[in-house]
PDB file of N, CA and C in Angstrom:
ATOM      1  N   UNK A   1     -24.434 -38.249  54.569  1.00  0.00           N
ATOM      2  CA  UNK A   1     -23.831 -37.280  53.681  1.00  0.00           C
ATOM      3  C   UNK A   1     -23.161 -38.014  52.527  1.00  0.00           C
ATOM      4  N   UNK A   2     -23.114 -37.504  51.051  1.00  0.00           N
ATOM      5  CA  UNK A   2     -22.489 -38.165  50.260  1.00  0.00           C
ATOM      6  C   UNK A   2     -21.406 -37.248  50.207  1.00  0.00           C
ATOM      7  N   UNK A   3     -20.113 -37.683  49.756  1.00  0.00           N
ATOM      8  CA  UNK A   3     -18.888 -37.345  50.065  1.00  0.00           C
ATOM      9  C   UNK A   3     -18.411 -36.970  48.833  1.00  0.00           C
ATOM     10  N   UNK A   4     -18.692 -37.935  47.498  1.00  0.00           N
ATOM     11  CA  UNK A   4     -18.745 -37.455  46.263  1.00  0.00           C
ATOM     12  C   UNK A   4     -19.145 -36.322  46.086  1.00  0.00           C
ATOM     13  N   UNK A   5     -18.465 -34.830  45.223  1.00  0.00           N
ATOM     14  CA  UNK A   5     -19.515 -33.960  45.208  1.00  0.00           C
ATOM     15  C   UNK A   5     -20.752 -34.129  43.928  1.00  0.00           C
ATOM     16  N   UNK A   6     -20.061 -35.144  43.276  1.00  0.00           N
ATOM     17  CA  UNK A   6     -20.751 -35.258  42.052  1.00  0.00           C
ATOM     18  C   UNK A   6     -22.188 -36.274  42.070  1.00  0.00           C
ATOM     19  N   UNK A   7     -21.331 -37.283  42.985  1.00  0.00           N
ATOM     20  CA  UNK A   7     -23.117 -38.093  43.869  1.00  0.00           C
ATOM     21  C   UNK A   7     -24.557 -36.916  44.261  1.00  0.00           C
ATOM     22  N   UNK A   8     -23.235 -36.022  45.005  1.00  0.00           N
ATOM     23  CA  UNK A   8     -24.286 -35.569  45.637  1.00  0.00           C
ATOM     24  C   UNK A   8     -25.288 -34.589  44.620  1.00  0.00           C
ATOM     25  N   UNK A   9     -24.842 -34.198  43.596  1.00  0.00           N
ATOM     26  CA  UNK A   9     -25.397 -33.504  42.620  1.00  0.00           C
ATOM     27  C   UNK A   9     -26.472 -34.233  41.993  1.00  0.00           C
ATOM     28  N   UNK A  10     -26.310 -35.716  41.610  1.00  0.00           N
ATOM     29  CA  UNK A  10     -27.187 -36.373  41.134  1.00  0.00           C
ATOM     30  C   UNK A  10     -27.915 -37.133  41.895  1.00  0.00           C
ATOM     31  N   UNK A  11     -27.562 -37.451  43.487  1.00  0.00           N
ATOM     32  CA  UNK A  11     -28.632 -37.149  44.226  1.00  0.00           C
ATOM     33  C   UNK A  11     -29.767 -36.506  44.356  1.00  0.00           C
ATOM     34  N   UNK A  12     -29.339 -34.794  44.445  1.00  0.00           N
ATOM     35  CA  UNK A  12     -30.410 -34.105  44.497  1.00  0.00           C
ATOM     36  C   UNK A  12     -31.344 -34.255  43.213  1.00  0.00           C
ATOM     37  N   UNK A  13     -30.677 -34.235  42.210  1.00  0.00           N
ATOM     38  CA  UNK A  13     -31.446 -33.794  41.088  1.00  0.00           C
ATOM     39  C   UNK A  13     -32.572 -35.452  40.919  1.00  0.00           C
ATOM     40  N   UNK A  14     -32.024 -36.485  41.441  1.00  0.00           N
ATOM     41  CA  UNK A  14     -32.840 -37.476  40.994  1.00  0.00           C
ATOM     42  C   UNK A  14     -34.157 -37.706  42.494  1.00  0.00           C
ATOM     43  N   UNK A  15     -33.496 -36.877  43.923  1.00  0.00           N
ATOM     44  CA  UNK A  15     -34.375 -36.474  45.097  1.00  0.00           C
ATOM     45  C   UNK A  15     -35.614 -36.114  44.434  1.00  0.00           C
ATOM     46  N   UNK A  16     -35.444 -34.498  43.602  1.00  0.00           N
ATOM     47  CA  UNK A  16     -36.083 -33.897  43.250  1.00  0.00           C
ATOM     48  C   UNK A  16     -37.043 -34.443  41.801  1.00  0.00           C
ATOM     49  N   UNK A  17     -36.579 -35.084  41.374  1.00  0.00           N
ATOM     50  CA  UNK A  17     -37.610 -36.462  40.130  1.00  0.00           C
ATOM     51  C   UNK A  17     -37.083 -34.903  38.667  1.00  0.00           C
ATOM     52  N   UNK A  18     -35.635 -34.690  38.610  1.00  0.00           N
ATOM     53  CA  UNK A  18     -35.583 -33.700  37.964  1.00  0.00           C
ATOM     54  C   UNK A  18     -35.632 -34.965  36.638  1.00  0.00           C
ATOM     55  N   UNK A  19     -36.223 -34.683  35.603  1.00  0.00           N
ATOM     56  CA  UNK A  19     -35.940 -35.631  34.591  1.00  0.00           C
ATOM     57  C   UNK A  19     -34.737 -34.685  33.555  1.00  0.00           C
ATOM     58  N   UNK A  20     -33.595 -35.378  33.248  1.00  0.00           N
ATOM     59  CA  UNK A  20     -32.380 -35.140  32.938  1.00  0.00           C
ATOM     60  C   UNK A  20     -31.694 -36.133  32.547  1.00  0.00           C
ATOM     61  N   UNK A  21     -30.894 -35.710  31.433  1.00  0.00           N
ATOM     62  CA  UNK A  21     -29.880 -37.395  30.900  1.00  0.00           C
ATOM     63  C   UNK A  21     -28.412 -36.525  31.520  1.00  0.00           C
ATOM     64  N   UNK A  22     -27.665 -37.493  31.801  1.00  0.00           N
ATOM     65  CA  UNK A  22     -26.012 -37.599  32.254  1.00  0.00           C
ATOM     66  C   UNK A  22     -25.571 -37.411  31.258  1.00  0.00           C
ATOM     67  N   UNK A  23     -24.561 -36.643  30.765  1.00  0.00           N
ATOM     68  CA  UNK A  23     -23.484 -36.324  29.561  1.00  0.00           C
ATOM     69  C   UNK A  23     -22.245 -36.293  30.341  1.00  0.00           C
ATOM     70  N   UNK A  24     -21.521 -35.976  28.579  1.00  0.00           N
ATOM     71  CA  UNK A  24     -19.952 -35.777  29.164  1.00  0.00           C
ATOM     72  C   UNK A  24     -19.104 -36.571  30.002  1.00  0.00           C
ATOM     73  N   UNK A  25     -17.941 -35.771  30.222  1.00  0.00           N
ATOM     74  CA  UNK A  25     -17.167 -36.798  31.398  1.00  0.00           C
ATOM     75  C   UNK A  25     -17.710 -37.848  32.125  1.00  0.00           C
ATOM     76  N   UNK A  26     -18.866 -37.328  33.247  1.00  0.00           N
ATOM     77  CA  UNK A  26     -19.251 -37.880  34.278  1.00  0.00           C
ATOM     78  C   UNK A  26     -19.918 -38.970  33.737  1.00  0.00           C
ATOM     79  N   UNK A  27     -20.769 -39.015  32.398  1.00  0.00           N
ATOM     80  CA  UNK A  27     -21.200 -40.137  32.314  1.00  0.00           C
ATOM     81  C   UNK A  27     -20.382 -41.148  31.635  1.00  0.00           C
ATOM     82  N   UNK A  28     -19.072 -40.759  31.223  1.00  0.00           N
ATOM     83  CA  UNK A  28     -17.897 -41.605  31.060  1.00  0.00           C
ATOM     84  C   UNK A  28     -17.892 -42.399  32.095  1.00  0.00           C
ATOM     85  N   UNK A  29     -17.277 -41.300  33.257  1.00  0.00           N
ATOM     86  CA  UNK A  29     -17.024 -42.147  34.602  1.00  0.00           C
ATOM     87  C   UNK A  29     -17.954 -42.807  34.839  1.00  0.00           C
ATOM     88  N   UNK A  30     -19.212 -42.671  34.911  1.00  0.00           N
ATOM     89  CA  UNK A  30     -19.822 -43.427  35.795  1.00  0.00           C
ATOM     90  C   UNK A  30     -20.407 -44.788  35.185  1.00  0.00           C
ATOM     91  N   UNK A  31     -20.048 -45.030  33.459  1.00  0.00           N
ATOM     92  CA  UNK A  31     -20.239 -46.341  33.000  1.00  0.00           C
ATOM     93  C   UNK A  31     -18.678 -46.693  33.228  1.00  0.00           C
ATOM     94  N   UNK A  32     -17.613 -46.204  34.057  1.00  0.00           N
ATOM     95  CA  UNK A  32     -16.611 -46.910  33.871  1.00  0.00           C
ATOM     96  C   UNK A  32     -15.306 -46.839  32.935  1.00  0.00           C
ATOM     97  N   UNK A  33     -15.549 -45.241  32.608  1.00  0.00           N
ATOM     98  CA  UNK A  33     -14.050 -44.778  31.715  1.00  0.00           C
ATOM     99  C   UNK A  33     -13.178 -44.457  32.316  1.00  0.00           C
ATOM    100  N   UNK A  34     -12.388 -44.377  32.009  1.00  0.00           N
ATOM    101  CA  UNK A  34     -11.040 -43.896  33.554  1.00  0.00           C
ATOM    102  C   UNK A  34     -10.886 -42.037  32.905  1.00  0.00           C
ATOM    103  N   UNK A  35     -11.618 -41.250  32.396  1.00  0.00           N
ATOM    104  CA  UNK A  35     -12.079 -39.872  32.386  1.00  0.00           C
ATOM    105  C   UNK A  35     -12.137 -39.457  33.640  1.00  0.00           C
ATOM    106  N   UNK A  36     -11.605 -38.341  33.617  1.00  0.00           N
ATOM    107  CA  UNK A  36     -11.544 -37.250  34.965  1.00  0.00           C
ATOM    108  C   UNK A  36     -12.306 -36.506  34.880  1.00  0.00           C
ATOM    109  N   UNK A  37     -13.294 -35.711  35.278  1.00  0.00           N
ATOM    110  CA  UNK A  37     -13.934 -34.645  35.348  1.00  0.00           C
ATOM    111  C   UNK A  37     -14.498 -34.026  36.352  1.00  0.00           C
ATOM    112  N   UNK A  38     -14.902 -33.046  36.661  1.00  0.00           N
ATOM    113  CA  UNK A  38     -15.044 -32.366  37.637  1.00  0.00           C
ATOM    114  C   UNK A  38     -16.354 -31.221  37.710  1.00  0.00           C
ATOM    115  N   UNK A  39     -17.031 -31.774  36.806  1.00  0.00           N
ATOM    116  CA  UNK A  39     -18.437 -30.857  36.287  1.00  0.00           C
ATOM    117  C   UNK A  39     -19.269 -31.687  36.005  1.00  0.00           C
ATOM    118  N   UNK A  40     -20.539 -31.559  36.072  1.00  0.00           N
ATOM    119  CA  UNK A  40     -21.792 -32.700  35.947  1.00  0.00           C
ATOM    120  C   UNK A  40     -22.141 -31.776  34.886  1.00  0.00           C
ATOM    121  N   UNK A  41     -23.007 -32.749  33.625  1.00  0.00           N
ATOM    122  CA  UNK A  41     -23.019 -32.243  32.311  1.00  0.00           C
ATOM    123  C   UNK A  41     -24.516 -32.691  32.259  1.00  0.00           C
ATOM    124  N   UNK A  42     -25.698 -32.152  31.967  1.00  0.00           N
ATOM    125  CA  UNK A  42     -27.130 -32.379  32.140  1.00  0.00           C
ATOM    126  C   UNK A  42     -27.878 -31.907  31.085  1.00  0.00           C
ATOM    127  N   UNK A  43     -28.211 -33.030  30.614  1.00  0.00           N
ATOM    128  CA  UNK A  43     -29.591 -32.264  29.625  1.00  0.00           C
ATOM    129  C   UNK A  43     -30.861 -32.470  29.992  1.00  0.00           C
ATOM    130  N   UNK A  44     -31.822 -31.095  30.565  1.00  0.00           N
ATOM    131  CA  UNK A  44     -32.758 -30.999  30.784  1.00  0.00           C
ATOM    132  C   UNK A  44     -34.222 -31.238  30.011  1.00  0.00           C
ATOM    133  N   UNK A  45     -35.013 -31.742  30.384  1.00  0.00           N
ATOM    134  CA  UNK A  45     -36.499 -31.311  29.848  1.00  0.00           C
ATOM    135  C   UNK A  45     -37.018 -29.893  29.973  1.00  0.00           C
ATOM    136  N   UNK A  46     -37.206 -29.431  29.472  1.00  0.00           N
ATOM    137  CA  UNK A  46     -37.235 -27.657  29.349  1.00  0.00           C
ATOM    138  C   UNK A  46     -38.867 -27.732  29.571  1.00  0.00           C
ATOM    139  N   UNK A  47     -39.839 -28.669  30.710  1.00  0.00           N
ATOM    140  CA  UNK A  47     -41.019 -28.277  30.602  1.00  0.00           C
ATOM    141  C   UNK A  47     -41.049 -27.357  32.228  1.00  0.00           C
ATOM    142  N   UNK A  48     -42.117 -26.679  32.107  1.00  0.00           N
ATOM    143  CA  UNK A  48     -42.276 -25.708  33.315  1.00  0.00           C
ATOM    144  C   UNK A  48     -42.201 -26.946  34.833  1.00  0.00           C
ATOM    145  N   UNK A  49     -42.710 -27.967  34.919  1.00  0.00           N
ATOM    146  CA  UNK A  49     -42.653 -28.439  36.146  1.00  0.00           C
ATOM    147  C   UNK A  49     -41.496 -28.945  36.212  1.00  0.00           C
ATOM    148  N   UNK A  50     -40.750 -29.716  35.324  1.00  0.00           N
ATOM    149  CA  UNK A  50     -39.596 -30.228  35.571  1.00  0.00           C
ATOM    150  C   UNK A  50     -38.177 -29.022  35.889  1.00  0.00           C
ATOM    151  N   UNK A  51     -38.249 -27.363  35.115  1.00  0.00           N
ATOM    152  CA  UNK A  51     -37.694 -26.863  35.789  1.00  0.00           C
ATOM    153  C   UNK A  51     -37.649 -26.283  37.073  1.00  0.00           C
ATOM    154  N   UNK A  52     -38.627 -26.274  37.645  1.00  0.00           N
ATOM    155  CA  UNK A  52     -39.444 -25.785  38.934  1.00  0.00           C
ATOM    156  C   UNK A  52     -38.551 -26.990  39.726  1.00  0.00           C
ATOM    157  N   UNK A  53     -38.881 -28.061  39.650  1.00  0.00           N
ATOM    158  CA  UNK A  53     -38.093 -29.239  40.518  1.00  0.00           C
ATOM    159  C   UNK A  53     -36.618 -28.855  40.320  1.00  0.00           C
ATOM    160  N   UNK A  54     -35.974 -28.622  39.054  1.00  0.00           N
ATOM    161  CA  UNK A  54     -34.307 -28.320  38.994  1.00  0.00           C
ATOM    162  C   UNK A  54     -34.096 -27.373  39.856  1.00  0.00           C
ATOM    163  N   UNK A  55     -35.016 -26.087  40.084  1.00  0.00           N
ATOM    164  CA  UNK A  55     -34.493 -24.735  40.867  1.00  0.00           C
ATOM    165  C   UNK A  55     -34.423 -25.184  42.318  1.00  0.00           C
ATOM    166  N   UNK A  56     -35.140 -26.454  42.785  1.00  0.00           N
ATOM    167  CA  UNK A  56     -34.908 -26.427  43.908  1.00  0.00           C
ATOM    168  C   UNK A  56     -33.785 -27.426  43.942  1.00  0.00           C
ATOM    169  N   UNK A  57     -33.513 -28.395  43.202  1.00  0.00           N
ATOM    170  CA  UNK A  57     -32.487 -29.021  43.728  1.00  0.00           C
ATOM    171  C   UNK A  57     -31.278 -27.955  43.424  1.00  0.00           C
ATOM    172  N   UNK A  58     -31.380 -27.051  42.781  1.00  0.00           N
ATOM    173  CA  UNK A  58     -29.967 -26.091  42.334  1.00  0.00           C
ATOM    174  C   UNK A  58     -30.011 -25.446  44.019  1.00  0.00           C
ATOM    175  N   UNK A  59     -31.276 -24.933  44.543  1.00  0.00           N
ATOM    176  CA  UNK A  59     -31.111 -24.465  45.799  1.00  0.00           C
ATOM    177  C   UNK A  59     -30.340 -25.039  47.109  1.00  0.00           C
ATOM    178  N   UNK A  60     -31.065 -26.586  47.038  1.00  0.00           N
ATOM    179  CA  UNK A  60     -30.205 -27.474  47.705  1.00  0.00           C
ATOM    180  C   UNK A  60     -29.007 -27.603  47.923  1.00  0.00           C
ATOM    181  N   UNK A  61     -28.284 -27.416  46.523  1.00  0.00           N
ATOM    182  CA  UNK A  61     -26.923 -27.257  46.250  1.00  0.00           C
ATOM    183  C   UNK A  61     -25.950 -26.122  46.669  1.00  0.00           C
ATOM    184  N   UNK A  62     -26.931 -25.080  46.542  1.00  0.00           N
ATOM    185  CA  UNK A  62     -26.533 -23.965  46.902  1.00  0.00           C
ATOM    186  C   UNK A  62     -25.623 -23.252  45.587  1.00  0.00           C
ATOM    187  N   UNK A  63     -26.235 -23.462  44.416  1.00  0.00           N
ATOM    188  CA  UNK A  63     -25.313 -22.969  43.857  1.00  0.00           C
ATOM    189  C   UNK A  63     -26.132 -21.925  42.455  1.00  0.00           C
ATOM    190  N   UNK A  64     -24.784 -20.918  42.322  1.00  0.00           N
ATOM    191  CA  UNK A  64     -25.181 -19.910  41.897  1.00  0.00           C
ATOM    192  C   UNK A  64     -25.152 -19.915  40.218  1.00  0.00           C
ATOM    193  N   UNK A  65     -25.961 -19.117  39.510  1.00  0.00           N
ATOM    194  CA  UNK A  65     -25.860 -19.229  38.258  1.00  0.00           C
ATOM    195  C   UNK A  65     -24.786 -18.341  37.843  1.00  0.00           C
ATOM    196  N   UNK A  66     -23.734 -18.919  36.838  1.00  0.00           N
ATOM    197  CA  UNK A  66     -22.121 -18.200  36.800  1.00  0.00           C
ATOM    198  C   UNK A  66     -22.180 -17.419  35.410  1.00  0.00           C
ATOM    199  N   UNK A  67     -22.881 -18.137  34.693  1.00  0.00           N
ATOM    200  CA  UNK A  67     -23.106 -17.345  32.919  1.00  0.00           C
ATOM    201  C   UNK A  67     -24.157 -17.019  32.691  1.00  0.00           C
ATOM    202  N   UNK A  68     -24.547 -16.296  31.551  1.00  0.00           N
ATOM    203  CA  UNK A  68     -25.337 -16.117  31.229  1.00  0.00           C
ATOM    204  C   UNK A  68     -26.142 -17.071  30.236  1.00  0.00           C
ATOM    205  N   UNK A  69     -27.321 -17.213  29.966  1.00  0.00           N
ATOM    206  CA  UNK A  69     -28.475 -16.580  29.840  1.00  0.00           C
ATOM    207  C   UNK A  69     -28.978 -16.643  30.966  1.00  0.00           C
ATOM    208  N   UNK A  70     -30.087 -16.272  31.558  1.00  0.00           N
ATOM    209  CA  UNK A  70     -31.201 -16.357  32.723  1.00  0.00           C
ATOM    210  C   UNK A  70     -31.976 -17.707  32.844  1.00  0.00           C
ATOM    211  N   UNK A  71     -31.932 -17.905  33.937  1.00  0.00           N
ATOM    212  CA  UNK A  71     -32.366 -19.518  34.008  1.00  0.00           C
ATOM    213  C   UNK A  71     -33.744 -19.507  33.557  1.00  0.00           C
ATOM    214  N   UNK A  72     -34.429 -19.517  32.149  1.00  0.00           N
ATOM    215  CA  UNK A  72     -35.708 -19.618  31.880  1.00  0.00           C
ATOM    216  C   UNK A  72     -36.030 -20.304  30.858  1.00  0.00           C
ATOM    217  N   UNK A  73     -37.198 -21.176  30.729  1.00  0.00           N
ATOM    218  CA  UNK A  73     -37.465 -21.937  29.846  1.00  0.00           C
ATOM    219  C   UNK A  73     -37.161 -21.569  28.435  1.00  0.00           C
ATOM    220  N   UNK A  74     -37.349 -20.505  28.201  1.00  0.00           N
ATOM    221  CA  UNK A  74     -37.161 -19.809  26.681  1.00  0.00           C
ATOM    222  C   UNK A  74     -35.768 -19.955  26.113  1.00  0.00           C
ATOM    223  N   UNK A  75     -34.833 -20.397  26.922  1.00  0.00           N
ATOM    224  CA  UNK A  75     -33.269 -19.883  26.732  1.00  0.00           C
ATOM    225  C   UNK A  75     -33.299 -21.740  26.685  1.00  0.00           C
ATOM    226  N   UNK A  76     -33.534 -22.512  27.181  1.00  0.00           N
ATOM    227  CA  UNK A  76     -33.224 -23.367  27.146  1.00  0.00           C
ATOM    228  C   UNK A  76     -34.016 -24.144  26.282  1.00  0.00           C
ATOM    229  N   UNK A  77     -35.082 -23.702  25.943  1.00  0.00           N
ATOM    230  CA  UNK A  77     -35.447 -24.739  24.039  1.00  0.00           C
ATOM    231  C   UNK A  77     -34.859 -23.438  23.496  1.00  0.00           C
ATOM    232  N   UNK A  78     -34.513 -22.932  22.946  1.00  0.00           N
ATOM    233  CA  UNK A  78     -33.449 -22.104  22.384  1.00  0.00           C
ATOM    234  C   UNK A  78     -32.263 -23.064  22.102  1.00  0.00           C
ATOM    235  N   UNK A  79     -31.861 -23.979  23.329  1.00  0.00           N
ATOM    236  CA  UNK A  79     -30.375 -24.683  22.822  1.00  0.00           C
ATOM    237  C   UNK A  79     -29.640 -24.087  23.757  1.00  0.00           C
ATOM    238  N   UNK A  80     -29.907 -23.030  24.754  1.00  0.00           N
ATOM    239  CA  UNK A  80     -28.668 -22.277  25.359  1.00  0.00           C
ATOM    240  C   UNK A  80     -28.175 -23.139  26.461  1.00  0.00           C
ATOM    241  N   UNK A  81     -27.530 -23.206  26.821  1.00  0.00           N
ATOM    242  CA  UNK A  81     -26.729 -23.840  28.641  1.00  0.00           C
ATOM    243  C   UNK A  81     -26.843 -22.506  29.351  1.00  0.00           C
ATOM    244  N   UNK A  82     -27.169 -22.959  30.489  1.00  0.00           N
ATOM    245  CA  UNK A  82     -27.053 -22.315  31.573  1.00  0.00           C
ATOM    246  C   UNK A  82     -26.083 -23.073  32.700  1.00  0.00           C
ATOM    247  N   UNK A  83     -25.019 -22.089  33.414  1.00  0.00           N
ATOM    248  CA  UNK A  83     -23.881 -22.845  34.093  1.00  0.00           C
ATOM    249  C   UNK A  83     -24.045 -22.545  35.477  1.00  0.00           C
ATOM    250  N   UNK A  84     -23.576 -23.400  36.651  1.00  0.00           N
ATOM    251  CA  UNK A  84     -23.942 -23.165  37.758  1.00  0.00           C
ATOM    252  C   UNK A  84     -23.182 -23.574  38.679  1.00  0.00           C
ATOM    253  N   UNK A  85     -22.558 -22.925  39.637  1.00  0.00           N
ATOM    254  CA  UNK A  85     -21.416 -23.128  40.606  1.00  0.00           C
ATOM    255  C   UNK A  85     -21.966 -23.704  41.378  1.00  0.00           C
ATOM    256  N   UNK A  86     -21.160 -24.343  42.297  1.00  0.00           N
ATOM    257  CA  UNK A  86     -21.748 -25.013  43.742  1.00  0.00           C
ATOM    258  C   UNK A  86     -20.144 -25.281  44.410  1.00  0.00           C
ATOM    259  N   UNK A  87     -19.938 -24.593  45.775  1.00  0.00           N
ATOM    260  CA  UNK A  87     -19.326 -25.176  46.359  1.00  0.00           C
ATOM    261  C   UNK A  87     -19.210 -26.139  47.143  1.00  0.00           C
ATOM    262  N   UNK A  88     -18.798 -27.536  46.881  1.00  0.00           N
ATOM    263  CA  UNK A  88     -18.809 -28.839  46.933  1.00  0.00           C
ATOM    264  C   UNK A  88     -17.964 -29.496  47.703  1.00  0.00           C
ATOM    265  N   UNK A  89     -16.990 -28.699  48.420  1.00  0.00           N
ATOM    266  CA  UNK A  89     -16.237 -28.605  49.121  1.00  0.00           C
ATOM    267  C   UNK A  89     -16.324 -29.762  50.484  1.00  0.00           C
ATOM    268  N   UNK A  90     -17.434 -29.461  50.942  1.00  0.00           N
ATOM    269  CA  UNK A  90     -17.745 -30.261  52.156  1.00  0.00           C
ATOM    270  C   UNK A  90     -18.062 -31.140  51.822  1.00  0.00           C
ATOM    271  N   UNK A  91     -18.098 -32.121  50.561  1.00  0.00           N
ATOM    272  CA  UNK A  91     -18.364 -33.205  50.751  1.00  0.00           C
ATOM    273  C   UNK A  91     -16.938 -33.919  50.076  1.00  0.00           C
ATOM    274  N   UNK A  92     -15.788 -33.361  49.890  1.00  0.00           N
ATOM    275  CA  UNK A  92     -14.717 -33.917  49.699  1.00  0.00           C
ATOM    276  C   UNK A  92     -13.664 -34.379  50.701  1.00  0.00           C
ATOM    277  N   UNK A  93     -14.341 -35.225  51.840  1.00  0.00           N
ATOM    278  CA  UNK A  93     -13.293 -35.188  52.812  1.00  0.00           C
ATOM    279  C   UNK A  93     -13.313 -37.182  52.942  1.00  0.00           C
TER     280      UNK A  93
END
């Protein structure tokens, strides 16, 4: 089990061969900024197989889509974000 919840996020997504770059905070932290954050920040390839692989690692995760737009390719070469909860809980111990 990874204990990080944020490992475990980029676990799955790199399990799943999601192709995605690290942003934001987390990729502060994880070259080594002393940044806090608490959200994994992802920019996707918006092609049909690579989101097909994201939906399942989002499944894995168990986590739900919190905003809007609809998780579909169209919204995302558009430029839109799509946001997504996961309770992460169990791996903070």
């Amino acid at each position: 089990m990874t204990r990080n919840p944020i490992l475990k996020v980029l676990s799955l997504i790199r399990a799943h061969r999601v192709q995605a770059l690290l942003m934001g905070g987390q990729a502060c932290v994880f070259y080594g900024a002393a940044e806090f954050s608490r959200d994994t920040d992802l920019a996707i390839l918006a092609s049909s197989e690579n989101l097909a692989r994201l939906k399942k690692a989002v499944g894995d995760l168990q986590a739900q889509v919190i905003a809007m737009p609809p998780f579909e390719a169209k919204y995302l070469r558009k430029g839109h974000a799509i946001y997504f909860r996961s309770d992460t809980r169990e791996y903070r111990k």
